[in-house]
N, C-alpha and C. Protein backbone atom coordinates (compact mmCIF):
# COMPACT_ATOMS: atom_id res chain seq x y z
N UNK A 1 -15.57 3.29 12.64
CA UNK A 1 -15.04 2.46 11.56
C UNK A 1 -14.30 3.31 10.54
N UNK A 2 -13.65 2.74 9.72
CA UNK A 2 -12.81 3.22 8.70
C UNK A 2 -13.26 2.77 7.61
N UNK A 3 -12.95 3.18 6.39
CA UNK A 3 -13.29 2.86 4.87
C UNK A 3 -12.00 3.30 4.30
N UNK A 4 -11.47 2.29 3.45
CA UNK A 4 -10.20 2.57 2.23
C UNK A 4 -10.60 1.88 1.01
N UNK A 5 -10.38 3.27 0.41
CA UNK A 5 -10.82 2.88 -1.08
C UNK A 5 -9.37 3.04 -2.06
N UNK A 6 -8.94 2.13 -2.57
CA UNK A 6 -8.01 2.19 -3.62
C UNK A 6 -8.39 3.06 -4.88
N UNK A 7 -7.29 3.45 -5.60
CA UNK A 7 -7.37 3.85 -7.25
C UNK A 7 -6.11 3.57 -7.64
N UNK A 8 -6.51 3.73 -9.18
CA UNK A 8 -4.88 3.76 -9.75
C UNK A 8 -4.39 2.77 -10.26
N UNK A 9 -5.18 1.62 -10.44
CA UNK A 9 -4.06 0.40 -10.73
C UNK A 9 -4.64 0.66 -12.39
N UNK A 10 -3.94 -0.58 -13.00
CA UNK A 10 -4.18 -0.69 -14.12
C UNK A 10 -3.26 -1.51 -15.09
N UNK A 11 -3.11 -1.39 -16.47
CA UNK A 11 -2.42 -2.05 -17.36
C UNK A 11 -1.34 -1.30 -17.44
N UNK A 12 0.13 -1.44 -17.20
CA UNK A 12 1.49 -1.28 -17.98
C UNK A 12 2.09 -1.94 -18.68
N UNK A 13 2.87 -1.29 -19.06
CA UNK A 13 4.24 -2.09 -20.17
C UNK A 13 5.09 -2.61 -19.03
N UNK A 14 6.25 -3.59 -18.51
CA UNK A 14 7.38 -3.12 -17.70
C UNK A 14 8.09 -1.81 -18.38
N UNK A 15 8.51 -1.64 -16.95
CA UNK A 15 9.32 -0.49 -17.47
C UNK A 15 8.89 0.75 -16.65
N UNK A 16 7.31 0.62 -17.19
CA UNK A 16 6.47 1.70 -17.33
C UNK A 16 6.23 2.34 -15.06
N UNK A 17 5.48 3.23 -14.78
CA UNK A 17 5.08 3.51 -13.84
C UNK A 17 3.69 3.77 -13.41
N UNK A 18 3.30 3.82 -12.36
CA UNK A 18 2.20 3.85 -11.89
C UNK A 18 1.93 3.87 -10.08
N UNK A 19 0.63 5.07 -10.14
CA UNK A 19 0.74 5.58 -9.08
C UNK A 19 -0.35 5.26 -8.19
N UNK A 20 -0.39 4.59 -7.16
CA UNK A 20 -1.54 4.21 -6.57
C UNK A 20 -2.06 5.15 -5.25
N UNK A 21 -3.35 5.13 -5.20
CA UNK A 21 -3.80 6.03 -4.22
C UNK A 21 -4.64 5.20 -3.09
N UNK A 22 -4.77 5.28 -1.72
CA UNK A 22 -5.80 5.15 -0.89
C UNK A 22 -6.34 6.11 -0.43
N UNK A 23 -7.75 6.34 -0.22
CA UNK A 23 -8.16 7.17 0.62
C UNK A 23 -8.99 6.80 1.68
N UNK A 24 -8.50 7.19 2.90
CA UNK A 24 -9.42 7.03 4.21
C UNK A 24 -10.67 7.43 4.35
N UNK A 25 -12.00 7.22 4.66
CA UNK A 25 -13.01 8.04 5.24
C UNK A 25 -13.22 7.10 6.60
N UNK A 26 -14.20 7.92 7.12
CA UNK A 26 -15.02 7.61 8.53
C UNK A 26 -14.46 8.34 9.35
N UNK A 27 -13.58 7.34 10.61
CA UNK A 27 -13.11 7.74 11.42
C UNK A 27 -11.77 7.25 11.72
N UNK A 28 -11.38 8.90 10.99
CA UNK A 28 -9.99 8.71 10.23
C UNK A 28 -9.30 9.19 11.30
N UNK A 29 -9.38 10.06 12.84
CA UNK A 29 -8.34 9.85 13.65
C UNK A 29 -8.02 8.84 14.10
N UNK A 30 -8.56 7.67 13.93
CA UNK A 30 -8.04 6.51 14.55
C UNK A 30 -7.15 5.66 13.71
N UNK A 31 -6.85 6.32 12.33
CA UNK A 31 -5.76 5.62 11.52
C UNK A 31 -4.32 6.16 11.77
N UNK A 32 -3.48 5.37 11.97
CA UNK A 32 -2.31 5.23 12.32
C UNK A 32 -1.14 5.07 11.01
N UNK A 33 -0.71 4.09 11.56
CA UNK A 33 0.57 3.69 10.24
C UNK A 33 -0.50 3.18 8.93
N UNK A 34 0.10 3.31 8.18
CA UNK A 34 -0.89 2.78 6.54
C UNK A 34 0.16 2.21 6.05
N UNK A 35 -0.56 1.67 4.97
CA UNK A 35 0.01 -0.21 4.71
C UNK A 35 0.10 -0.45 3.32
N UNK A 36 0.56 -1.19 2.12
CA UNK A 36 0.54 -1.64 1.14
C UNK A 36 0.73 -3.01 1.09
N UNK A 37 -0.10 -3.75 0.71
CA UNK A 37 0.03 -5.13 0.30
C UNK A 37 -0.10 -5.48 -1.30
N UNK A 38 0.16 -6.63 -1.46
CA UNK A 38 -0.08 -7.97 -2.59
C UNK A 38 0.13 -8.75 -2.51
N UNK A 39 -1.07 -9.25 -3.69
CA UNK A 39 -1.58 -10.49 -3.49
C UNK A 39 -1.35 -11.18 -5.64
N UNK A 40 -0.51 -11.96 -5.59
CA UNK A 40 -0.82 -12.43 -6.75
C UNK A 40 -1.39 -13.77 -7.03
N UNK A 41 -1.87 -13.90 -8.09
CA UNK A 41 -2.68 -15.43 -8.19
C UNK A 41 -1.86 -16.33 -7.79
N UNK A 42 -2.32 -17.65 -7.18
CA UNK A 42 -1.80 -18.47 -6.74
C UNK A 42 -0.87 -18.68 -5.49
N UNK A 43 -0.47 -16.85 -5.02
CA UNK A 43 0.22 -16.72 -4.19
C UNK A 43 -0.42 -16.47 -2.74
N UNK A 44 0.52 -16.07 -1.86
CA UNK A 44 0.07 -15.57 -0.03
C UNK A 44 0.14 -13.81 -0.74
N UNK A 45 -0.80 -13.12 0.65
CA UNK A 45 -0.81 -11.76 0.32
C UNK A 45 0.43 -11.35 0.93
N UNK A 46 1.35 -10.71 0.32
CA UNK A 46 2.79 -9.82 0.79
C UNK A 46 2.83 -8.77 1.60
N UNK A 47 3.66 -8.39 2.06
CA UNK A 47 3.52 -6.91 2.83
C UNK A 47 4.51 -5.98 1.18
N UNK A 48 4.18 -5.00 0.75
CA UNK A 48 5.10 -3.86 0.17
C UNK A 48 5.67 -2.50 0.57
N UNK A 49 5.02 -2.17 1.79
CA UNK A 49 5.56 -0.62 2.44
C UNK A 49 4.56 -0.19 3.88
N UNK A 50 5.05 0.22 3.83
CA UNK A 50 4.07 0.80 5.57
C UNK A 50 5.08 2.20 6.17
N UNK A 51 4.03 3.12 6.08
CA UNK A 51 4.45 4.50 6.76
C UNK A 51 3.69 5.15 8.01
N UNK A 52 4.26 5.53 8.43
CA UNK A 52 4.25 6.36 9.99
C UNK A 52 2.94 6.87 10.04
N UNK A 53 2.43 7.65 11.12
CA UNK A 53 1.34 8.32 10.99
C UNK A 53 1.97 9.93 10.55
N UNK A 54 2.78 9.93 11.07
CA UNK A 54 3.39 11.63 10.63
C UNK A 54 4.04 11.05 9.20
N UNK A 55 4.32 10.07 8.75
CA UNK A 55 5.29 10.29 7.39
C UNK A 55 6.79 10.14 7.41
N UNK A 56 6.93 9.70 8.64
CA UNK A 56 9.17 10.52 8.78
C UNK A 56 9.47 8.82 8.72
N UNK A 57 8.70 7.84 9.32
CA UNK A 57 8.94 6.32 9.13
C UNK A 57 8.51 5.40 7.86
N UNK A 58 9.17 5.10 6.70
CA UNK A 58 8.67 4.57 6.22
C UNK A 58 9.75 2.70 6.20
N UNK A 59 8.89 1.68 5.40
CA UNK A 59 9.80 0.47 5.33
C UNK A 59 9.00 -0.20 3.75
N UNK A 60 10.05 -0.36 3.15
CA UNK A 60 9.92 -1.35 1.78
C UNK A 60 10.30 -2.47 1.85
N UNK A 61 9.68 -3.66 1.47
CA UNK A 61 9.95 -4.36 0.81
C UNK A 61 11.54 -4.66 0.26
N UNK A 62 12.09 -5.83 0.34
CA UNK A 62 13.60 -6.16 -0.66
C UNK A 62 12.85 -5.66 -2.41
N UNK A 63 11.67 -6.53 -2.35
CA UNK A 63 11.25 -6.51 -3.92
C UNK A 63 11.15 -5.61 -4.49
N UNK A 64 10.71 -4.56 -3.38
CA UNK A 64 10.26 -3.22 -4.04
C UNK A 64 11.26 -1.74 -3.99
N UNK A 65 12.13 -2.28 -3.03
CA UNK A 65 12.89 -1.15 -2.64
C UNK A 65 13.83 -0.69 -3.50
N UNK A 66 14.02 1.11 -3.87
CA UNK A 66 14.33 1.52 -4.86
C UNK A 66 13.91 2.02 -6.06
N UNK A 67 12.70 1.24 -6.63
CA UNK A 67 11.38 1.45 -7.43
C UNK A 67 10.47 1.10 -7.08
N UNK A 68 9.87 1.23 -5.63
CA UNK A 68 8.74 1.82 -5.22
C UNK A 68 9.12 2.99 -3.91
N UNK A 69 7.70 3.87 -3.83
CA UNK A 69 7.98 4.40 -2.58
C UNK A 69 6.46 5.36 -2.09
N UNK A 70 6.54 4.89 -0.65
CA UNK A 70 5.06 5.47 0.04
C UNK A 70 5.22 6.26 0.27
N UNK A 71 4.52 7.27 0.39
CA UNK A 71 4.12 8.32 0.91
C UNK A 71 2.63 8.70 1.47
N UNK A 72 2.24 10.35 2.04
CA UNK A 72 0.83 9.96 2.55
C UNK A 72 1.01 11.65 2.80
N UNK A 73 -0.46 11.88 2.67
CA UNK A 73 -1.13 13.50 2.61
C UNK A 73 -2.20 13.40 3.77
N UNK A 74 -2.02 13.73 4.49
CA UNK A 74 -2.75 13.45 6.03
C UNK A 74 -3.82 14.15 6.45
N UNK A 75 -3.80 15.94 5.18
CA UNK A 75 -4.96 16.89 5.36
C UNK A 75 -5.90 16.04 3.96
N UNK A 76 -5.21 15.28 3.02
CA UNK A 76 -6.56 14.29 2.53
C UNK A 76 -6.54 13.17 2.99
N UNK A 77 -6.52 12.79 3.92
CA UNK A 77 -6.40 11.29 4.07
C UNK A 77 -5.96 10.36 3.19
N UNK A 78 -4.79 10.32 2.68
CA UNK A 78 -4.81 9.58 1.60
C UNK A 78 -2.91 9.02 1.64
N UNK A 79 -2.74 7.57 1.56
CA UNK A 79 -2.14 7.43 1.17
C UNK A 79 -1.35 6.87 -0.19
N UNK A 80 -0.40 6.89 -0.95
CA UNK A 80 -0.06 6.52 -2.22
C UNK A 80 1.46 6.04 -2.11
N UNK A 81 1.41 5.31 -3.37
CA UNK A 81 2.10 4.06 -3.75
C UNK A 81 2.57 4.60 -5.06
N UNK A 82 4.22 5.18 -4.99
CA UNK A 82 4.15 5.63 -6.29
C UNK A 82 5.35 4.23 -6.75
N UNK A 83 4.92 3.75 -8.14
CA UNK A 83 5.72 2.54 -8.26
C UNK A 83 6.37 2.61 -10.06
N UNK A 84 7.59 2.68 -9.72
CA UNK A 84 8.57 2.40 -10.82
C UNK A 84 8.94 1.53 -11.11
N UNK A 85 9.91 1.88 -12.72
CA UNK A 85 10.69 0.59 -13.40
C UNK A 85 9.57 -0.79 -12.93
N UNK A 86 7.96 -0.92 -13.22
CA UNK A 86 7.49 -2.01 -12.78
C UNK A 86 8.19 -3.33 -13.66
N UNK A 87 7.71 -4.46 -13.19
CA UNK A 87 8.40 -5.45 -13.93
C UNK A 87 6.78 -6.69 -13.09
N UNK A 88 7.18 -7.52 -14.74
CA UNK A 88 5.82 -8.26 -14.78
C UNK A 88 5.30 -9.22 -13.18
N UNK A 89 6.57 -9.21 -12.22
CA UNK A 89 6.11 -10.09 -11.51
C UNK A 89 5.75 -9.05 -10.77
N UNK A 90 5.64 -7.50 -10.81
CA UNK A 90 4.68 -6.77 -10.03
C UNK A 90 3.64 -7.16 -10.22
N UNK A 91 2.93 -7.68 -10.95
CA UNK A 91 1.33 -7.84 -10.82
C UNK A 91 0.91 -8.41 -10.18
N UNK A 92 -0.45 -7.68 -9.62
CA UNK A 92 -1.06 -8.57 -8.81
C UNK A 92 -2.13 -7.62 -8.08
N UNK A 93 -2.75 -7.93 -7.03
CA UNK A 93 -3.91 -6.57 -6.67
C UNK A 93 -3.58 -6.47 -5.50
N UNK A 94 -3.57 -4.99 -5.13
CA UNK A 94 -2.86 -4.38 -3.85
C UNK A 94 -3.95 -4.06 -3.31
N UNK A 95 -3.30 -4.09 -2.30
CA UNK A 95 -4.47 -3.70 -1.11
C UNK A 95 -3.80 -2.21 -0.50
N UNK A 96 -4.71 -1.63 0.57
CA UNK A 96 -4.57 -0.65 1.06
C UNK A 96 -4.42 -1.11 2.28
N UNK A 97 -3.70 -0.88 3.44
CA UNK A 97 -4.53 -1.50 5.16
C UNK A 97 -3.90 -0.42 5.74
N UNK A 98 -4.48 -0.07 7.10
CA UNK A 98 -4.64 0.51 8.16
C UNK A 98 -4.70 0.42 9.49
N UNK A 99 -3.30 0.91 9.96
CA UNK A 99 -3.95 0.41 11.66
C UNK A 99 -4.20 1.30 12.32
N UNK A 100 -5.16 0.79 13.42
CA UNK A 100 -5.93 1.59 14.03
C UNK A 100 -5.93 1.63 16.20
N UNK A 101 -4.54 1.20 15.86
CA UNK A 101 -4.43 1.80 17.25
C UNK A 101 -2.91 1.98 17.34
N UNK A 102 -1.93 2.31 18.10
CA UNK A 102 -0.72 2.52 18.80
C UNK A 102 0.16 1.35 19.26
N UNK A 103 0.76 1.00 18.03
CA UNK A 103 1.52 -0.16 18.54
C UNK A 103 2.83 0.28 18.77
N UNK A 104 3.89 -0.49 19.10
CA UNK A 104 5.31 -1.01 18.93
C UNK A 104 6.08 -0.74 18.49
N UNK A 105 5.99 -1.68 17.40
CA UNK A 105 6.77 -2.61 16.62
C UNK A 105 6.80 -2.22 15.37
N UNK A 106 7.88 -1.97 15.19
CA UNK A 106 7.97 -1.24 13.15
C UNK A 106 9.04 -2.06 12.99
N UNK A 107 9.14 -2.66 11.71
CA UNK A 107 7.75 -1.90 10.94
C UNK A 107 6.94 -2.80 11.14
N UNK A 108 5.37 -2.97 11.05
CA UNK A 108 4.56 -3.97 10.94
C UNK A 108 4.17 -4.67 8.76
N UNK A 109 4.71 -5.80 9.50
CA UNK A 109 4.98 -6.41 8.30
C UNK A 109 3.76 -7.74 7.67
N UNK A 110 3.37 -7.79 8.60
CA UNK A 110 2.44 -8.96 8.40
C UNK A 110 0.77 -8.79 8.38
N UNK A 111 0.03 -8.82 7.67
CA UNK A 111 -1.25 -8.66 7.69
C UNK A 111 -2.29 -8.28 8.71
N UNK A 112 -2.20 -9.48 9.58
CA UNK A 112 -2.92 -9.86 10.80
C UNK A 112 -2.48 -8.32 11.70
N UNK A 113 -1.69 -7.73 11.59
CA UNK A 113 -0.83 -6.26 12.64
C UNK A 113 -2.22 -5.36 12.09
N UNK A 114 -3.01 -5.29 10.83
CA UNK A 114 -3.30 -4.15 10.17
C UNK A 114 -4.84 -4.35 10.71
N UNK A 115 -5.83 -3.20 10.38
CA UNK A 115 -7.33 -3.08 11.13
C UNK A 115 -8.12 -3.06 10.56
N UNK A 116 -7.68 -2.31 9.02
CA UNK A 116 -8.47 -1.76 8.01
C UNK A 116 -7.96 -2.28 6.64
N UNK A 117 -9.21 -2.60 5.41
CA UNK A 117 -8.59 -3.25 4.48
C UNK A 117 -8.93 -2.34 3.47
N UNK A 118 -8.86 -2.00 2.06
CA UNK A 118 -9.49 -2.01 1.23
C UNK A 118 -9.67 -2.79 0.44
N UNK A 119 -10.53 -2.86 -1.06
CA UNK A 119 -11.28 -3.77 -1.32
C UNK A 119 -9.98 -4.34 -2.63
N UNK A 120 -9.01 -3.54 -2.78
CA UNK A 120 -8.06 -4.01 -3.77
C UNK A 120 -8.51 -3.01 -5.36
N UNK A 121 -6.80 -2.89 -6.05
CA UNK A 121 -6.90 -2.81 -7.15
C UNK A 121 -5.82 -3.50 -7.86
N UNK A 122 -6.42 -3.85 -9.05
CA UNK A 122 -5.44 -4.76 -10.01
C UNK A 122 -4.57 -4.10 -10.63
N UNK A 123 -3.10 -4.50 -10.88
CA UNK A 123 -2.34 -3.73 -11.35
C UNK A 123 -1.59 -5.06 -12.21
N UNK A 124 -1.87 -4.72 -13.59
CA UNK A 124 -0.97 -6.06 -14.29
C UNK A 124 -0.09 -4.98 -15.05
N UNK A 125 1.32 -5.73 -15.21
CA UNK A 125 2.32 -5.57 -15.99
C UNK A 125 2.99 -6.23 -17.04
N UNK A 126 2.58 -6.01 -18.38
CA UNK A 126 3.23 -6.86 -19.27
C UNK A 126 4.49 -6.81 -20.01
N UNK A 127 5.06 -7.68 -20.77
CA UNK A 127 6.18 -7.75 -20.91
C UNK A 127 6.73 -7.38 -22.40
């Protein structure tokens, strides 16, 4: 099994930035591409980025692309979400996900593709 634990979210101004972290434990050779989602009230959960297992593939989001961008440190298990110029309809609580076997198809965009969740962090942006 796998475990992803988020950090990092929190209160901004727009404008402002903020850097989100996942970290993998368990049994972390079996994590593959890593994932960013959101979810805002009232809404469906989104896809926001998903990167390679080596790092050289990544895919954003229309919403996010430009002021956001993934990356991932593979001797910590950890991937991050570094996110700019936020703006209030960024808010919302992101998830971390993980897949855990050898697919396809990139980028994987849709939830149901991913293996591993974390438990979410809130990230509001005010105006």
């Amino acid at each position: 099994q796998v475990q992803l634990v988020e950090s990092g979210g929190g209160l901004v101004q727009a404008g402002g930035s903020l850097r989100l972290s996942c970290v993998a434990s368990g049994r972390t050779d079996s994590v593959y591409r890593m994932g960013w989602f959101r979810q805002a009230p009232g809404k469906e959960r989104e896809f926001v980025a998903v990167i390679s297992r080596d790092g050289v593939a990544r895919s954003h989001a229309d919403a996010v692309k430009g002021r956001f961008t993934i990356s991932r440190d593979n001797a910590k298990n950890t991937v991050y979400l570094q996110m700019n110029s936020l703006k209030p309809e960024d808010t919302a609580v992101y998830y971390c996900a993980a897949v855990g076997t050898t697919r396809s198809n990139w980028p994987p965009r849709v939830d149901r593709e991913y293996d591993y969740w974390g438990q979410g962090t809130q990230v509001t942006v005010s105006s």
